[in-house]
N, C-alpha and C. Protein backbone atom coordinates (compact mmCIF):
# COMPACT_ATOMS: atom_id res chain seq x y z
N UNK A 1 0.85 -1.18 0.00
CA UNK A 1 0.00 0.00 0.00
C UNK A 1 0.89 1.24 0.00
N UNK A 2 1.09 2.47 -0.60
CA UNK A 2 1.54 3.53 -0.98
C UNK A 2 1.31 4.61 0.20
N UNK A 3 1.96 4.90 0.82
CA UNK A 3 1.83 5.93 1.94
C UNK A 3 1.26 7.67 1.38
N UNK A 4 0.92 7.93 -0.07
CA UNK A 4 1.65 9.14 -0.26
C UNK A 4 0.06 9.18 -0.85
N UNK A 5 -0.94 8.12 -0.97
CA UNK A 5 -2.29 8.39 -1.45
C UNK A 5 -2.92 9.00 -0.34
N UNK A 6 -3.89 9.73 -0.60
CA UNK A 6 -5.14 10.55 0.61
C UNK A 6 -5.78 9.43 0.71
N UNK A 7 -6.02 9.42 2.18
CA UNK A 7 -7.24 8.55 2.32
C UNK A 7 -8.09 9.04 2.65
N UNK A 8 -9.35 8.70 3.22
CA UNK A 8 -10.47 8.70 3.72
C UNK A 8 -9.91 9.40 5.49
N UNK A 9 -9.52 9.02 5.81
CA UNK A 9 -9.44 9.53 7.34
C UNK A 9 -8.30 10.91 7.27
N UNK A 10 -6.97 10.89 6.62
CA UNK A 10 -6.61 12.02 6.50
C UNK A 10 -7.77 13.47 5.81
N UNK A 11 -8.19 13.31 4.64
CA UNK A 11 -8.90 14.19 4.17
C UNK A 11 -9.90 14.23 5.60
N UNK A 12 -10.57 13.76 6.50
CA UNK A 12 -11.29 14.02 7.60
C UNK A 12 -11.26 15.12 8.36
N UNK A 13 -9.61 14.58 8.59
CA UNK A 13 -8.39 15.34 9.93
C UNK A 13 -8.47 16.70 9.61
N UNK A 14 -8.23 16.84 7.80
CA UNK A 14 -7.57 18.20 7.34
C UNK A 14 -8.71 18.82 7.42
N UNK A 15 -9.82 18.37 7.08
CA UNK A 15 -11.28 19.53 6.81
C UNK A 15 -11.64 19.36 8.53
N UNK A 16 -11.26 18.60 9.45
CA UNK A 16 -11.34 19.41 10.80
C UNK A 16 -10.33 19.93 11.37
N UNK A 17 -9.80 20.22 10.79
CA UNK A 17 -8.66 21.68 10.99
C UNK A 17 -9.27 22.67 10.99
N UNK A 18 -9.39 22.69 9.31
CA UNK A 18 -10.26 23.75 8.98
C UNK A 18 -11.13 24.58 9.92
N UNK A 19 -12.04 23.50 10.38
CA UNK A 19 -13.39 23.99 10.57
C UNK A 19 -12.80 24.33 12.23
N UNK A 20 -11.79 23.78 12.63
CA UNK A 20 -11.00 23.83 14.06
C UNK A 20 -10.52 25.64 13.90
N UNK A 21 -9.87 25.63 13.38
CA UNK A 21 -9.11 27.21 13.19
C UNK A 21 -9.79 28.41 12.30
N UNK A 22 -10.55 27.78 11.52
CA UNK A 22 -11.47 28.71 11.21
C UNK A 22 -11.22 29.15 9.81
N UNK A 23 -12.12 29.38 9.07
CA UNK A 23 -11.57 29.72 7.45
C UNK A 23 -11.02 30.79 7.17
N UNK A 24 -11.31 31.82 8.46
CA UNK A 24 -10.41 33.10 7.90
C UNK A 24 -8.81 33.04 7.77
N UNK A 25 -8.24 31.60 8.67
CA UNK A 25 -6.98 32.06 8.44
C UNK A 25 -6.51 31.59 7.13
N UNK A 26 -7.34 31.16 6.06
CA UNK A 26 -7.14 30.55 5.18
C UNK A 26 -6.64 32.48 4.13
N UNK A 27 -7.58 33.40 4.35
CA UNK A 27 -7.59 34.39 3.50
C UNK A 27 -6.58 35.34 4.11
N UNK A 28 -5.73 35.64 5.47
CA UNK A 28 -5.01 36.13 5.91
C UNK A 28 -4.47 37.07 4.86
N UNK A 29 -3.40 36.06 4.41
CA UNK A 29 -2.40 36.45 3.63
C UNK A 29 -3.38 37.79 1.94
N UNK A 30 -3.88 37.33 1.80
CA UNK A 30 -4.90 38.00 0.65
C UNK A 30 -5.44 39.48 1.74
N UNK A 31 -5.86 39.07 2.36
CA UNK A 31 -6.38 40.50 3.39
C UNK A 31 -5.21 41.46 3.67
N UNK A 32 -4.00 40.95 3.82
CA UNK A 32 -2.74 41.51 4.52
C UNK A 32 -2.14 42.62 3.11
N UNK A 33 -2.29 41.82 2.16
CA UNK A 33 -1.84 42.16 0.62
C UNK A 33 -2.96 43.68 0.95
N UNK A 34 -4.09 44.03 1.03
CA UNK A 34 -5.07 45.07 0.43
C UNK A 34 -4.80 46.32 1.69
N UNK A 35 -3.82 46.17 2.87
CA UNK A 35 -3.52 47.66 3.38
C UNK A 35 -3.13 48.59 2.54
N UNK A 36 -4.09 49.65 2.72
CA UNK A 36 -3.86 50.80 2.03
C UNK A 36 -3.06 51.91 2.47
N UNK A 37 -2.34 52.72 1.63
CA UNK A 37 -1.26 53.94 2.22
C UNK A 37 -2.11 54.68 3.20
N UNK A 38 -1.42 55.66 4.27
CA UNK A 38 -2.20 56.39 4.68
C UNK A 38 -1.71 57.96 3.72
N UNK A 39 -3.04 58.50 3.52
CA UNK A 39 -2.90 59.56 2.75
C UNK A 39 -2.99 60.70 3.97
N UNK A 40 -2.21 61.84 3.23
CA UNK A 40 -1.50 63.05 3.98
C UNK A 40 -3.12 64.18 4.12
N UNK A 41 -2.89 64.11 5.51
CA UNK A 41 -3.77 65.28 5.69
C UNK A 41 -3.82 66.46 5.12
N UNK A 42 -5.19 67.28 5.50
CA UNK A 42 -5.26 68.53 5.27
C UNK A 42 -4.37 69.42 6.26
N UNK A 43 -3.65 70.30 6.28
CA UNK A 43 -2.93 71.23 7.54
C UNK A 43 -1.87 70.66 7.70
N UNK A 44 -1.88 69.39 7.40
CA UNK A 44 -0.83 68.88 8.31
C UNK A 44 0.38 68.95 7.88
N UNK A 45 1.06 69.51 6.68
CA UNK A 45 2.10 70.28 6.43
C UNK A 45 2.15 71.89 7.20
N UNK A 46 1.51 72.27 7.32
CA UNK A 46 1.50 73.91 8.02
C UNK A 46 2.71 73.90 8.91
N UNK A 47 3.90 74.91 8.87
CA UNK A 47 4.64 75.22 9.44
C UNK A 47 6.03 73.83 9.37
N UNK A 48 5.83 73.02 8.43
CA UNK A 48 6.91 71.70 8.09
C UNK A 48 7.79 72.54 8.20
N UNK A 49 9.34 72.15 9.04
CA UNK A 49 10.70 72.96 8.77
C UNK A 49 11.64 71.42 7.82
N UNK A 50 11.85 71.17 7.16
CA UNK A 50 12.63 70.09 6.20
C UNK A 50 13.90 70.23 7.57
N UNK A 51 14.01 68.62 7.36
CA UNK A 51 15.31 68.47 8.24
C UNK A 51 15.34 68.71 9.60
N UNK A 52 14.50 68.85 10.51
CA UNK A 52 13.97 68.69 11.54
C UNK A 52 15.20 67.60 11.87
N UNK A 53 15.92 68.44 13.22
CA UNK A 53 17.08 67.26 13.88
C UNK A 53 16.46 65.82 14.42
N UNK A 54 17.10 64.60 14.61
CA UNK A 54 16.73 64.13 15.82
C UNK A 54 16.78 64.19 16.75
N UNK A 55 15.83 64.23 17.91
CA UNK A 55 16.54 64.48 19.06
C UNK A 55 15.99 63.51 19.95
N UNK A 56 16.29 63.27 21.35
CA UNK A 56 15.99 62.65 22.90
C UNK A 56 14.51 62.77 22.48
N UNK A 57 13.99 63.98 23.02
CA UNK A 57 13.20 65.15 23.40
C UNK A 57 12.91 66.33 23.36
N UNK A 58 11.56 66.92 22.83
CA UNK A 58 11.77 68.32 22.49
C UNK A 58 11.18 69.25 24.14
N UNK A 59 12.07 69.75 24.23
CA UNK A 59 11.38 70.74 25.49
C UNK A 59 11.70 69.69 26.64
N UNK A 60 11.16 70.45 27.59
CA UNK A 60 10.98 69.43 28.95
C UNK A 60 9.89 68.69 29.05
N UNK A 61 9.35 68.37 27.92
CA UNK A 61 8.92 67.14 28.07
C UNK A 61 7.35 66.61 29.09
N UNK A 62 6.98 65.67 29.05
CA UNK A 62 5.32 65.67 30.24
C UNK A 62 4.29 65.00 28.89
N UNK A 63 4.50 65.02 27.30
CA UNK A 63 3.43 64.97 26.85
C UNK A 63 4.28 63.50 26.18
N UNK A 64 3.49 62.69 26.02
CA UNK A 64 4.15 61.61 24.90
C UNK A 64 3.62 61.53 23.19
N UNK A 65 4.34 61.17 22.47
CA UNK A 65 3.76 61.24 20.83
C UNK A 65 4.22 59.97 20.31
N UNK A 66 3.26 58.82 20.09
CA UNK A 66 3.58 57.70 19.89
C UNK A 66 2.78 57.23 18.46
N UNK A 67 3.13 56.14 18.02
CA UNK A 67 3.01 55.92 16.83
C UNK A 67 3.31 54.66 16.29
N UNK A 68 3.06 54.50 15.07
CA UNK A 68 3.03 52.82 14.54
C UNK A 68 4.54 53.21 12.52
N UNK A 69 4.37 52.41 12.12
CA UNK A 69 5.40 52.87 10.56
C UNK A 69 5.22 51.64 9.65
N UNK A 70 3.81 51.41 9.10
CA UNK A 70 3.63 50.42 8.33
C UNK A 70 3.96 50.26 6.90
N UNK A 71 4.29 49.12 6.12
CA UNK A 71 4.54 49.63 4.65
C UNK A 71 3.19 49.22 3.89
N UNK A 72 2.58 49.75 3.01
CA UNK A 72 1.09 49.68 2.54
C UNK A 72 1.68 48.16 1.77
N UNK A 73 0.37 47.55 1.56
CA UNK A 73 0.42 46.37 0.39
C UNK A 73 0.13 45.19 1.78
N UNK A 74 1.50 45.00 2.24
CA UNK A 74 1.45 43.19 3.41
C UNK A 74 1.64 44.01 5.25
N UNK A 75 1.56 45.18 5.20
CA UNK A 75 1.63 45.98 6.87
C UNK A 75 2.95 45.59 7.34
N UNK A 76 4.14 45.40 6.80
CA UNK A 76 5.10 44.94 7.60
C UNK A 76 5.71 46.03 8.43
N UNK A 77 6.09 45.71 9.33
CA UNK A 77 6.32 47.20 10.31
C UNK A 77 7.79 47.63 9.46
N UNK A 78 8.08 48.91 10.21
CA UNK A 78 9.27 49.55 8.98
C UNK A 78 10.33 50.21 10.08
N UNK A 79 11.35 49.74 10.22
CA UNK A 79 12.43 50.11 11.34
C UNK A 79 13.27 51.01 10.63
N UNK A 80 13.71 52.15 11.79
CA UNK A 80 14.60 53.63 10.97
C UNK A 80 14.26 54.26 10.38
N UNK A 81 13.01 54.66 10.26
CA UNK A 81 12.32 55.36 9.03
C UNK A 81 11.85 56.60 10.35
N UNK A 82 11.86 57.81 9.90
CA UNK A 82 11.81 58.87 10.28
C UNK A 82 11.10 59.63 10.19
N UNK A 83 10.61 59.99 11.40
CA UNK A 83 9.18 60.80 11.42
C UNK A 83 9.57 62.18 12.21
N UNK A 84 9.07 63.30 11.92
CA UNK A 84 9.20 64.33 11.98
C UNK A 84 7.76 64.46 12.90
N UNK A 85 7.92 65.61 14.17
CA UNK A 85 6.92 65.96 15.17
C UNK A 85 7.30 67.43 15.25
N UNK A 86 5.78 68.02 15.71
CA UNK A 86 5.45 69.64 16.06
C UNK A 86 4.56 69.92 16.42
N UNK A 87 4.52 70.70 16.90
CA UNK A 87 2.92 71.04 17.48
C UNK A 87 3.45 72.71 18.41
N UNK A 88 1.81 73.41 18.64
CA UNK A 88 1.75 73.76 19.54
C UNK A 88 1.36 73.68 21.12
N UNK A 89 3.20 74.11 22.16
CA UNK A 89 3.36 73.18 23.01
C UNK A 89 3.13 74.40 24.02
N UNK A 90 2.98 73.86 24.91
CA UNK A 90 3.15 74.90 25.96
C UNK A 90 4.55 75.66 26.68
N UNK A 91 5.10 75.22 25.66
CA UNK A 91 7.03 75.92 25.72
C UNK A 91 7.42 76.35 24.24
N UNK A 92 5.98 76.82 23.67
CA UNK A 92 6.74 77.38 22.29
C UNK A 92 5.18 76.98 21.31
N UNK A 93 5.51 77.74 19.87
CA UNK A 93 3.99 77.83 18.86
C UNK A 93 5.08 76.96 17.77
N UNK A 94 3.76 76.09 17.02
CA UNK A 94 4.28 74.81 15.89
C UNK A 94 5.19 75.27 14.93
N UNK A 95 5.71 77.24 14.83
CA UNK A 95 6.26 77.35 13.83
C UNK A 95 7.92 77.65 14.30
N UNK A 96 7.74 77.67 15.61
CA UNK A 96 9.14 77.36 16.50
C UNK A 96 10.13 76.56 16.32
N UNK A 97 11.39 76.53 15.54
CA UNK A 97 12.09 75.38 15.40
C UNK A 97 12.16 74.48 16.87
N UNK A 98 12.27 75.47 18.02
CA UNK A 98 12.57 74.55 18.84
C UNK A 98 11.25 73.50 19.49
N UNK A 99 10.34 74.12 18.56
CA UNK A 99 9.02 72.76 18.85
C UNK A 99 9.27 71.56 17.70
N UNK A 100 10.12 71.04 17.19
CA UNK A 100 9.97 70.61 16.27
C UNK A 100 11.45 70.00 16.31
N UNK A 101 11.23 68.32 16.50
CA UNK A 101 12.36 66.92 16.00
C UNK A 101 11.57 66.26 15.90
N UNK A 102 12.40 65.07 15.35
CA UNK A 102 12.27 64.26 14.92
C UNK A 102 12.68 62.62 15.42
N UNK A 103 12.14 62.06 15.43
CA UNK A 103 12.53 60.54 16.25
C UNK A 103 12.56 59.22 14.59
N UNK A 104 13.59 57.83 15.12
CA UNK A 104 12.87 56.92 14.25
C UNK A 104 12.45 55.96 14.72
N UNK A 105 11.98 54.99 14.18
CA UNK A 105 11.62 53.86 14.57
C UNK A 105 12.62 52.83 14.85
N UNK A 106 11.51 51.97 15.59
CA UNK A 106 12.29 51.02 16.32
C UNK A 106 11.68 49.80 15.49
N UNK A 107 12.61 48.00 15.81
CA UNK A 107 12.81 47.27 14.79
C UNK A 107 11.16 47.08 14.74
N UNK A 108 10.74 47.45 15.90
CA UNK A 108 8.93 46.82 15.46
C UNK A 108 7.79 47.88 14.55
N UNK A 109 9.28 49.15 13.94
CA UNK A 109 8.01 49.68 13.37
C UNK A 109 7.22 51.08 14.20
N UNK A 110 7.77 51.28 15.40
CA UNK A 110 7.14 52.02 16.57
C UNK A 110 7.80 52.84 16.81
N UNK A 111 7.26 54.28 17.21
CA UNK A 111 8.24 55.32 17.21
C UNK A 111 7.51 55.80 18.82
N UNK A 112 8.44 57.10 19.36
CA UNK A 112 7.75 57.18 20.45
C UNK A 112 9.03 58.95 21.02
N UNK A 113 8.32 59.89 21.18
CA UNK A 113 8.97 61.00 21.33
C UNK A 113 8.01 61.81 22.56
N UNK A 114 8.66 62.23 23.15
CA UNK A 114 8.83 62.77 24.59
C UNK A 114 8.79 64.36 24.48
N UNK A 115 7.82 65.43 24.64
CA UNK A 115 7.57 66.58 24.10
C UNK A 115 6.82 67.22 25.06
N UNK A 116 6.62 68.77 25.12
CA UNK A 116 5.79 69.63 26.09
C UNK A 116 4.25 69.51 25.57
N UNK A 117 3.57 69.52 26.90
CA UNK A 117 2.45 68.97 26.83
C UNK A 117 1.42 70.11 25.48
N UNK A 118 0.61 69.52 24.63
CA UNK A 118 0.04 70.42 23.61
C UNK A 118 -0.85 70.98 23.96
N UNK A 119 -1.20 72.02 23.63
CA UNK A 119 -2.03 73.29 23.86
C UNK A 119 -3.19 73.59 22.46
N UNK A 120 -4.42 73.78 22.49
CA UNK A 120 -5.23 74.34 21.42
C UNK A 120 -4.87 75.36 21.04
N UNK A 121 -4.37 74.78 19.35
CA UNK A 121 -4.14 76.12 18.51
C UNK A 121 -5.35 76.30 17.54
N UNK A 122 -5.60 77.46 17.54
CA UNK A 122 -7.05 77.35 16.46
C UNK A 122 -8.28 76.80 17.03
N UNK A 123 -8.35 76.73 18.28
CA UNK A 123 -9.51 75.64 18.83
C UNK A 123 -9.17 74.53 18.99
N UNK A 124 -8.15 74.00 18.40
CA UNK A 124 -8.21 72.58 19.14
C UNK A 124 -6.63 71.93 19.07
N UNK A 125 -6.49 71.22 20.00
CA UNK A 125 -5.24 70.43 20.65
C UNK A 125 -4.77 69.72 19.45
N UNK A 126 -3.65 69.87 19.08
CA UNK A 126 -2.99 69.17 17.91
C UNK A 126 -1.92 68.74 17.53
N UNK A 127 -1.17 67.60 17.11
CA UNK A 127 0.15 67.39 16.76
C UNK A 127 0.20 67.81 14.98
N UNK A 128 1.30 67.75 14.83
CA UNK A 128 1.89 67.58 12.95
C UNK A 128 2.71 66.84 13.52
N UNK A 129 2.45 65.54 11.81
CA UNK A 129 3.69 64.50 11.77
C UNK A 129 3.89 64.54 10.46
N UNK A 130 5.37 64.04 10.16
CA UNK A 130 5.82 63.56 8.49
C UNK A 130 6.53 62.65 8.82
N UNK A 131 6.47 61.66 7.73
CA UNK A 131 7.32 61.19 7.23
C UNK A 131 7.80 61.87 6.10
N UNK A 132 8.95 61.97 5.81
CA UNK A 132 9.81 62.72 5.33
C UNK A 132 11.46 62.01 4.49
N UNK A 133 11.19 61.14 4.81
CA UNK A 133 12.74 60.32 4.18
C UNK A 133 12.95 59.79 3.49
N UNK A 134 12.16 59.92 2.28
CA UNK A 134 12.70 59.70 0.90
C UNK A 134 12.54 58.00 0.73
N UNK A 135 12.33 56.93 1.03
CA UNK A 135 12.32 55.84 0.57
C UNK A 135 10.78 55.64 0.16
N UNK A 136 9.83 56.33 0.85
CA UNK A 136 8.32 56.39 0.74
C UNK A 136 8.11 57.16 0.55
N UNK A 137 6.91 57.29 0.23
CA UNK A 137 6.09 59.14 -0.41
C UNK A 137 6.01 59.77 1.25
N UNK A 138 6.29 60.94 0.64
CA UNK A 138 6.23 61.95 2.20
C UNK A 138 4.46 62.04 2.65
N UNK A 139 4.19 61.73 3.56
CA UNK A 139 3.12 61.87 4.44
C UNK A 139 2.41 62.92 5.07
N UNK A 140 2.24 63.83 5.55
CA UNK A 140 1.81 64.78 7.03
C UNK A 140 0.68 64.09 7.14
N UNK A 141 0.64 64.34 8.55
CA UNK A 141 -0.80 63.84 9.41
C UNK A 141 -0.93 65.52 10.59
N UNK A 142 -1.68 65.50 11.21
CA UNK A 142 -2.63 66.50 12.14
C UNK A 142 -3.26 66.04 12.77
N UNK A 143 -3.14 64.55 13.74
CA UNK A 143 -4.37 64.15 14.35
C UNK A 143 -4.36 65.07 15.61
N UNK A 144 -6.00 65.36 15.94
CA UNK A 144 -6.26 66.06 16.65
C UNK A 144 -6.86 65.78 18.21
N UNK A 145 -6.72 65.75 18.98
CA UNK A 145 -7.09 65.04 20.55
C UNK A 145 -8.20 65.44 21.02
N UNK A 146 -8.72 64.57 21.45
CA UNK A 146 -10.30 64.37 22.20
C UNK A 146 -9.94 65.37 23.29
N UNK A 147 -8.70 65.18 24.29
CA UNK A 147 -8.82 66.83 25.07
C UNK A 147 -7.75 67.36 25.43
N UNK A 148 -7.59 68.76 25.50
CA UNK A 148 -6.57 69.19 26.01
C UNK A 148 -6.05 68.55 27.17
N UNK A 149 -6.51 68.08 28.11
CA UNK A 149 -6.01 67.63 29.40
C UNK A 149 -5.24 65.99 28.94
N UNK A 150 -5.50 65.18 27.51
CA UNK A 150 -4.98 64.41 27.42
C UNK A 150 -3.29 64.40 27.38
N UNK A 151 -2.56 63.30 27.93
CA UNK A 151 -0.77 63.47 28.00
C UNK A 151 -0.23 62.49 27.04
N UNK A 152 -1.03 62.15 25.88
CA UNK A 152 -0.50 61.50 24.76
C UNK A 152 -1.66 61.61 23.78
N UNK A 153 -0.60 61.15 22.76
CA UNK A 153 -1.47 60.85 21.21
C UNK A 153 -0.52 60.10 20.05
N UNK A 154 -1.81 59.20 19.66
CA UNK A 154 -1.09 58.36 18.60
C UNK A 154 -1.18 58.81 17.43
N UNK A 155 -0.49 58.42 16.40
CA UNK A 155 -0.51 58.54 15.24
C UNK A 155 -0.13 57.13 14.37
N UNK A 156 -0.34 56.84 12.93
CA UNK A 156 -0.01 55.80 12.57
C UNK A 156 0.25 55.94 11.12
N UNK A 157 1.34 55.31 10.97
CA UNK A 157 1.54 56.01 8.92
C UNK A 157 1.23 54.58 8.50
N UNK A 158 1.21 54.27 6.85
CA UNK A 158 1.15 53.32 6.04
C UNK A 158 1.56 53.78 5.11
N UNK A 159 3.11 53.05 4.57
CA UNK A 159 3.55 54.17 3.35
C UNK A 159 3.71 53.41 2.45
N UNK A 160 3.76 54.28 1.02
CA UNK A 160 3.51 53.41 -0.12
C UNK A 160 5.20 53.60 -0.66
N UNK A 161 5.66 52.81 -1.21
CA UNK A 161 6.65 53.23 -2.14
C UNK A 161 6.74 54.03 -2.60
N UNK A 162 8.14 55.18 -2.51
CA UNK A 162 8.45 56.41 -3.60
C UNK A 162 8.47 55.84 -5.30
């Protein structure tokens, strides 16, 4: 007898796998393929200085600015890629160089910068972010915070190929 024919009890096993783990993980990979870029806000260039240093920390610090660095198409996270931060802080206005570095990511893709707590400009509490470094299309974002009294905010890019 031939070890390498399907039988009757293997084909069983495999379709209760299936039905064990569930059919979505069958489409994973197809779902993972259709992340889309994140496209660049409105504002959220306003006051961009190009070349924004890296630094520790801007100011003394109290507010956190955290974040994700996906590549569009399969989401793989994106390490060293460089994101640019600003805002108006309560140690300076968004067009202040000294409100304004830049941090990169870490191997998981995650960035994370240490900044004076943000203040409503225009009515409302706000960061600016870019990506800015040339291997992907440049980005800005402006997400804006549910409240002034909040001491962080996320942001999240998805970049497409330059």
């Amino acid at each position: 007898m031939r070890k390498d024919l399907i039988t009757r009890r293997s084909l069983l096993v495999a379709g209760a796998a299936v039905v064990t783990t569930g059919a979505s993980s069958l489409v994973t990979p197809v779902e993972a393929q259709a992340i889309a870029p994140t496209k660049s806000m409105r504002g959220g260039a306003n006051n961009y200085i190009p070349g924004a240093p890296i630094v520790e920390r801007i100011g003394g610090g109290g507010f956190w600015m955290t974040g994700t660095v996906r590549r569009a198409g399969d989401g793989a996270p994106l390490a060293g890629q460089r994101i640019q931060i600003w805002a108006h802080t309560t140690e300076g206005h968004e067009r202040d160089p000294q409100s304004h570095g830049a941090t990169l990511t870490d191997k998981n893709g995650e960035f994370r910068l240490e900044m004076p707590q943000i203040v409503p400009a225009f009515g409302q509490p706000h960061a600016h972010l870019a990506y800015d470094s040339g291997d992907f299309e440049t980005v800005f974002l402006r997400p804006i915070m549910p409240s002034s009294k909040d001491t962080r905010l996320e942001a999240h890019f998805v970049l497409k190929s330059a």
